[in-house]
PDB file of N, CA and C in Angstrom:
ATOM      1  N   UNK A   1       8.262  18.980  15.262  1.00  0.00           N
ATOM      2  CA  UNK A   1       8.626  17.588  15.056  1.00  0.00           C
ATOM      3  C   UNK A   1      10.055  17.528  14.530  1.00  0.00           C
ATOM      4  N   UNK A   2      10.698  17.024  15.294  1.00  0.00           N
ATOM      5  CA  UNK A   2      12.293  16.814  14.665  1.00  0.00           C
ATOM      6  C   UNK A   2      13.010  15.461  13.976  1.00  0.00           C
ATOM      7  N   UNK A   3      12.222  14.628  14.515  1.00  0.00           N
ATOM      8  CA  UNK A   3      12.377  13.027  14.030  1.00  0.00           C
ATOM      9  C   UNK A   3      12.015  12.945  12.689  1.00  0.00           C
ATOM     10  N   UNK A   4      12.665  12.038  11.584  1.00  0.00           N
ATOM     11  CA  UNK A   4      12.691  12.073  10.505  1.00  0.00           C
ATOM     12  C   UNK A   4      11.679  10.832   9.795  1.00  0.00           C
ATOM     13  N   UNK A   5      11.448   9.988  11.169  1.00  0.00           N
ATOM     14  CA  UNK A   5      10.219   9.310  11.230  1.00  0.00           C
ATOM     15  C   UNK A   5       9.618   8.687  12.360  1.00  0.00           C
ATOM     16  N   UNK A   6       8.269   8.604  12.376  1.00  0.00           N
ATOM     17  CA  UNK A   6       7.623   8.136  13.541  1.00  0.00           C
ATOM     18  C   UNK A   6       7.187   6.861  13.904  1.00  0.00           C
ATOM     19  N   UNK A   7       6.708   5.838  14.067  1.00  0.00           N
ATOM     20  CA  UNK A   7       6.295   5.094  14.319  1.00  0.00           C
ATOM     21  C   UNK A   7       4.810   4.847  15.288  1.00  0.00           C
ATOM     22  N   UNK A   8       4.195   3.845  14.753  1.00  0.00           N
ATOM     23  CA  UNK A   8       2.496   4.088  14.958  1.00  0.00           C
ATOM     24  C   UNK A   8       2.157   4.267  16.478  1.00  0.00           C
ATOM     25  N   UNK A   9       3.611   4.015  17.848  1.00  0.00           N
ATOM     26  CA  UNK A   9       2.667   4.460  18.989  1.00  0.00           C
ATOM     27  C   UNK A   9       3.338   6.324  19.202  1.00  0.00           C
ATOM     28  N   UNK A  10       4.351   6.334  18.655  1.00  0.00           N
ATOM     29  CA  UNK A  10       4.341   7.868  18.611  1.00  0.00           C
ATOM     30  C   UNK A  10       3.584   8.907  18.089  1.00  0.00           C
ATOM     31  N   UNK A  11       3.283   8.396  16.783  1.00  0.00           N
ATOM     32  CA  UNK A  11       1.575   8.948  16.470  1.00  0.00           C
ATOM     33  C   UNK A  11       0.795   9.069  16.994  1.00  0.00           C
ATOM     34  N   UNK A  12       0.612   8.412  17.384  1.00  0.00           N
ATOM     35  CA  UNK A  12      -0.707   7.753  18.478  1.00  0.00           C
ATOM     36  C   UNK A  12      -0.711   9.269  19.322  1.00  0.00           C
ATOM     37  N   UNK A  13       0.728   8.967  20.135  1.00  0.00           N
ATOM     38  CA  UNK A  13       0.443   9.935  21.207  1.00  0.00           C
ATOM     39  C   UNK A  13       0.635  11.514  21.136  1.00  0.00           C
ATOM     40  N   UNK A  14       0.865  11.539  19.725  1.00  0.00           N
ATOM     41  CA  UNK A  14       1.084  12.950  19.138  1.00  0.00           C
ATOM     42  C   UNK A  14      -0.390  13.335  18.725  1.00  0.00           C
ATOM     43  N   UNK A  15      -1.115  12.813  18.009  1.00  0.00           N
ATOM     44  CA  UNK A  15      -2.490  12.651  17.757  1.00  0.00           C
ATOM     45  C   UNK A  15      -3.483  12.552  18.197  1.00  0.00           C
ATOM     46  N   UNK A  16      -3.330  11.423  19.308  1.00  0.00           N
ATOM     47  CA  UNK A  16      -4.518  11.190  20.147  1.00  0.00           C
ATOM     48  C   UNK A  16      -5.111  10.079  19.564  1.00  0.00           C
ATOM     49  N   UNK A  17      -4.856   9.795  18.729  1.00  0.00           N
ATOM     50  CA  UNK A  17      -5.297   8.678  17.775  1.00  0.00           C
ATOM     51  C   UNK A  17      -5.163   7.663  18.108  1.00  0.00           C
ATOM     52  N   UNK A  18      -5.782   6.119  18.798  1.00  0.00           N
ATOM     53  CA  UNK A  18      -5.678   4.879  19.543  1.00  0.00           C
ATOM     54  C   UNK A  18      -4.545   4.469  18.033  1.00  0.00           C
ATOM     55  N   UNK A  19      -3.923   3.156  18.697  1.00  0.00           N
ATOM     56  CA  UNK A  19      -2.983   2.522  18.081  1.00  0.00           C
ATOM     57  C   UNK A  19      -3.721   1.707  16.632  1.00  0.00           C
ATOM     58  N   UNK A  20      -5.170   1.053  17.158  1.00  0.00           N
ATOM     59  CA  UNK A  20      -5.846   0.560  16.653  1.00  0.00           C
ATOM     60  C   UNK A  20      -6.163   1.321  15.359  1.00  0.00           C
ATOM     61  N   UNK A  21      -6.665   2.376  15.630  1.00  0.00           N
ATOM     62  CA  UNK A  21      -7.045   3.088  14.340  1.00  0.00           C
ATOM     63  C   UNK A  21      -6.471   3.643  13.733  1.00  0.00           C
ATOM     64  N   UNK A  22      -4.958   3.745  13.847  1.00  0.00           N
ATOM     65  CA  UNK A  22      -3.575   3.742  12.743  1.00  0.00           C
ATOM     66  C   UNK A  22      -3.639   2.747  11.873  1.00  0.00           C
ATOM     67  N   UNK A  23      -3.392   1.881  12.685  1.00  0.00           N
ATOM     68  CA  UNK A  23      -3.505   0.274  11.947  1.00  0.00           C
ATOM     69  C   UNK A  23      -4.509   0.589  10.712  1.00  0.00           C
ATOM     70  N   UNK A  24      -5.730   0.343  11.351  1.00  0.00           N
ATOM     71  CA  UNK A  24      -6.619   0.313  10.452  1.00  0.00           C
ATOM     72  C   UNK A  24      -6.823   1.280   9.226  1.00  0.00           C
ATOM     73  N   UNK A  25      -6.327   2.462   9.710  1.00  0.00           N
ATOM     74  CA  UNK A  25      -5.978   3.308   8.584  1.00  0.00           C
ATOM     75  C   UNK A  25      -4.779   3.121   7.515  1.00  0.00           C
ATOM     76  N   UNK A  26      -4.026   2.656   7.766  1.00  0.00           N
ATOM     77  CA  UNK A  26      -2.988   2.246   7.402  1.00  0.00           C
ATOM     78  C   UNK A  26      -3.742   1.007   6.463  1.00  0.00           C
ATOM     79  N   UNK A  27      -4.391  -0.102   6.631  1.00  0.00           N
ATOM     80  CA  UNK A  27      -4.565  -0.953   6.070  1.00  0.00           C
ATOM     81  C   UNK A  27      -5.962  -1.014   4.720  1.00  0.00           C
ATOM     82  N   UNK A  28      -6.633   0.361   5.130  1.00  0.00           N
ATOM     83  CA  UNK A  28      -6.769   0.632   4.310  1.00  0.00           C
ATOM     84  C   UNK A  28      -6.812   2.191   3.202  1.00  0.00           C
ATOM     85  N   UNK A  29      -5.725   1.991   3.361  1.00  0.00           N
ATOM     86  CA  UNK A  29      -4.361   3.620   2.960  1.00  0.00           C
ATOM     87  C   UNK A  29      -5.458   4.551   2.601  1.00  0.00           C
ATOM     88  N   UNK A  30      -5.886   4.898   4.209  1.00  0.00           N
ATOM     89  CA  UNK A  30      -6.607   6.340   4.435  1.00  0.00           C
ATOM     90  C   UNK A  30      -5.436   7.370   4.994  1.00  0.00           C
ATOM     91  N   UNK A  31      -4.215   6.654   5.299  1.00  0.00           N
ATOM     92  CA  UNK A  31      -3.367   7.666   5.929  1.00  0.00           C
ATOM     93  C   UNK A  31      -1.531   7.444   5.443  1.00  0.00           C
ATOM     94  N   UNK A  32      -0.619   8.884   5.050  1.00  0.00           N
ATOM     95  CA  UNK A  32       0.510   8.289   4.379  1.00  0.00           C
ATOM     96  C   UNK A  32       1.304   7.645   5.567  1.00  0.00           C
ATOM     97  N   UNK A  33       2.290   6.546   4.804  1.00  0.00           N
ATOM     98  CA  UNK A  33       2.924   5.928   5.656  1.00  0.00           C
ATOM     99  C   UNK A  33       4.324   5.242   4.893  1.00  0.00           C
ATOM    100  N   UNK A  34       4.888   5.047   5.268  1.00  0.00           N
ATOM    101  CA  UNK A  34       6.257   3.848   4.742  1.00  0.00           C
ATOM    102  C   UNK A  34       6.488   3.590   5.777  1.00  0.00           C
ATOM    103  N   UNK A  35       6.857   1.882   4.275  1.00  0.00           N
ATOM    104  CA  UNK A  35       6.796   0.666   5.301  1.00  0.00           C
ATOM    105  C   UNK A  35       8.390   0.320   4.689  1.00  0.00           C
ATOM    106  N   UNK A  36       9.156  -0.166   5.856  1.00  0.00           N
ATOM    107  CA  UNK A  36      10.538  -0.774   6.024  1.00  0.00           C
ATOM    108  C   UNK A  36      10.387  -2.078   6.633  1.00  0.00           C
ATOM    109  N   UNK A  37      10.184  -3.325   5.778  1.00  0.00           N
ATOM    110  CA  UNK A  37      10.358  -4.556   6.017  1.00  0.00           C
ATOM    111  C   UNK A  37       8.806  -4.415   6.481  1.00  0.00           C
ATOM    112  N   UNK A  38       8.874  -5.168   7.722  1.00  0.00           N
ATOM    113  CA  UNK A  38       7.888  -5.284   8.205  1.00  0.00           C
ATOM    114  C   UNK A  38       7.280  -4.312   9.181  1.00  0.00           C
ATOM    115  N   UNK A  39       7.983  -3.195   9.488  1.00  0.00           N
ATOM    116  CA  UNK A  39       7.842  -2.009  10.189  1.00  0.00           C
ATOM    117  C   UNK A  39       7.111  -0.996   9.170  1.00  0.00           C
ATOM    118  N   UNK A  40       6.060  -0.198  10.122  1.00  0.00           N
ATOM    119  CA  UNK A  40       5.284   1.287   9.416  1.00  0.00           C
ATOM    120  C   UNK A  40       5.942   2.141  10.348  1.00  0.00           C
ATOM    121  N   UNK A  41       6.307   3.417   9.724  1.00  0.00           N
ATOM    122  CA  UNK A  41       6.791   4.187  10.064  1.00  0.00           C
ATOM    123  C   UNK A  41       6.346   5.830   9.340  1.00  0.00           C
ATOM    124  N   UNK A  42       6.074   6.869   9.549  1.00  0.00           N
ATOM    125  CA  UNK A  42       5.303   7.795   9.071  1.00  0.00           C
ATOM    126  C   UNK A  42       6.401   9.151   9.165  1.00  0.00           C
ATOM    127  N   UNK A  43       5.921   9.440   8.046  1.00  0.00           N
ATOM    128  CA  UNK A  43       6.716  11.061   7.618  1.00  0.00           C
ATOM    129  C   UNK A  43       6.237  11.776   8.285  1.00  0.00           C
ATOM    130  N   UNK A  44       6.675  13.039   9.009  1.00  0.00           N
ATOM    131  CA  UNK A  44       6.211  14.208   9.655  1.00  0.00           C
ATOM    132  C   UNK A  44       5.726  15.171   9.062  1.00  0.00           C
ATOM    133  N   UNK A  45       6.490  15.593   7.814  1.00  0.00           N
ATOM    134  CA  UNK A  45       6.085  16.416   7.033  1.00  0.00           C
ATOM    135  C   UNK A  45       4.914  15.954   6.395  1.00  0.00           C
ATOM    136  N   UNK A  46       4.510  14.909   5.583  1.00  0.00           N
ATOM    137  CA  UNK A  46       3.498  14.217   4.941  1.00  0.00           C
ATOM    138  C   UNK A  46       2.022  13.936   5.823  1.00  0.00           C
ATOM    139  N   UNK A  47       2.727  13.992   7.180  1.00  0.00           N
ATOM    140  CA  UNK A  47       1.638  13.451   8.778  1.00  0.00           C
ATOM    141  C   UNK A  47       1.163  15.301   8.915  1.00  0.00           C
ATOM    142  N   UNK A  48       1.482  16.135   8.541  1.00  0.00           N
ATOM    143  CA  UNK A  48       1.158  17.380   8.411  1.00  0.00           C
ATOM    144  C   UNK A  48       0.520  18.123   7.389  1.00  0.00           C
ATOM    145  N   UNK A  49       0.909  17.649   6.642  1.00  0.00           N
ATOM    146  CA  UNK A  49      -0.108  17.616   4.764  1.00  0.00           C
ATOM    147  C   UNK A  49      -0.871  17.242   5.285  1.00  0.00           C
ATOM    148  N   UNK A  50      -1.192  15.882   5.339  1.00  0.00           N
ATOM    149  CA  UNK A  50      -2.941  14.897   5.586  1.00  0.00           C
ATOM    150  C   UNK A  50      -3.357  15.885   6.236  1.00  0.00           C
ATOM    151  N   UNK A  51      -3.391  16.229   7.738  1.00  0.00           N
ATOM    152  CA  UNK A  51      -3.742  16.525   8.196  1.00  0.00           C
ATOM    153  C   UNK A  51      -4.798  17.706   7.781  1.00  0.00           C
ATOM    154  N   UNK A  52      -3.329  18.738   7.392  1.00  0.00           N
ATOM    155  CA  UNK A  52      -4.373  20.078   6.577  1.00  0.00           C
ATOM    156  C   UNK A  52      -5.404  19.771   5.802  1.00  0.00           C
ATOM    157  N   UNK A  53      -5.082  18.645   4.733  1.00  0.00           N
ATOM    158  CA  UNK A  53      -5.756  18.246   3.718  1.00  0.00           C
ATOM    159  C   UNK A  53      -7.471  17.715   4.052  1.00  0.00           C
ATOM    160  N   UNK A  54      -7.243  17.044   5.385  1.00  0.00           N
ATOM    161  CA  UNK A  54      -8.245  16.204   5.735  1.00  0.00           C
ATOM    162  C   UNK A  54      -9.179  17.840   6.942  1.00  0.00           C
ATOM    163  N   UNK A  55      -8.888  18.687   6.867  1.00  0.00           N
ATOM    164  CA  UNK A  55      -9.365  19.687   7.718  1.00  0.00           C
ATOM    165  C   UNK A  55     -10.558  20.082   7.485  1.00  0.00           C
ATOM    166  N   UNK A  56     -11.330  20.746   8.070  1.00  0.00           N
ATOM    167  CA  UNK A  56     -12.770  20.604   7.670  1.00  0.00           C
ATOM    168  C   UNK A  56     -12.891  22.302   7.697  1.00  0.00           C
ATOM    169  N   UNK A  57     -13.311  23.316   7.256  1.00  0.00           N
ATOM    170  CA  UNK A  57     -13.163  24.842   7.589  1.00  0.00           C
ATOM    171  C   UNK A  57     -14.637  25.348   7.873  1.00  0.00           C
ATOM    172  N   UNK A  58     -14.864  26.209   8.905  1.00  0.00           N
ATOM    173  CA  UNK A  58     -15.831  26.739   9.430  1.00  0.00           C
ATOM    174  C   UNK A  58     -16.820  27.145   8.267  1.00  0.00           C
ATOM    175  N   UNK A  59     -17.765  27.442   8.308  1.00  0.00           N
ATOM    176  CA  UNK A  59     -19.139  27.406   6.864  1.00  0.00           C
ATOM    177  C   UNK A  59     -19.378  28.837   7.337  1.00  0.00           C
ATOM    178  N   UNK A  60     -19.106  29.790   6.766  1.00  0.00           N
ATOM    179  CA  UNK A  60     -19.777  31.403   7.429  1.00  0.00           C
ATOM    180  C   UNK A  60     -21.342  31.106   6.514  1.00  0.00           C
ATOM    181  N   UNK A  61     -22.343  31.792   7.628  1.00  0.00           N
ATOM    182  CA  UNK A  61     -23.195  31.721   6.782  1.00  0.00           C
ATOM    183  C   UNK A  61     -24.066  32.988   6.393  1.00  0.00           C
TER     184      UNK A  61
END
């Protein structure tokens, strides 16, 4: 990722993630984001934290 920020349909298509359920995540701050005026726009580095953070790891049993 080289962009210093993204915006919710570039996510989208980096993710796979519908536009819709940015939004909605976003609205209720399940996911990081900054907002400029009226624009959301998302950190790469931070869009890479969550991610790990939110990861689920295999259960050996």
């Amino acid at each position: 990722m080289n962009k210093l920020l993204l915006d919710v349909k570039q996510l989208s298509e980096l993710t796979g993630l519908s536009i819709f359920t940015l939004y909605s995540w976003i609205n209720q701050k399940r996911i990081p984001y900054v907002k400029v005026g009226r624009l959301v726009w998302f950190d790469p580095k931070k869009i890479e934290k969550w991610i790990e953070g939110n990861s689920v790891e295999e259960k050996n049993l």
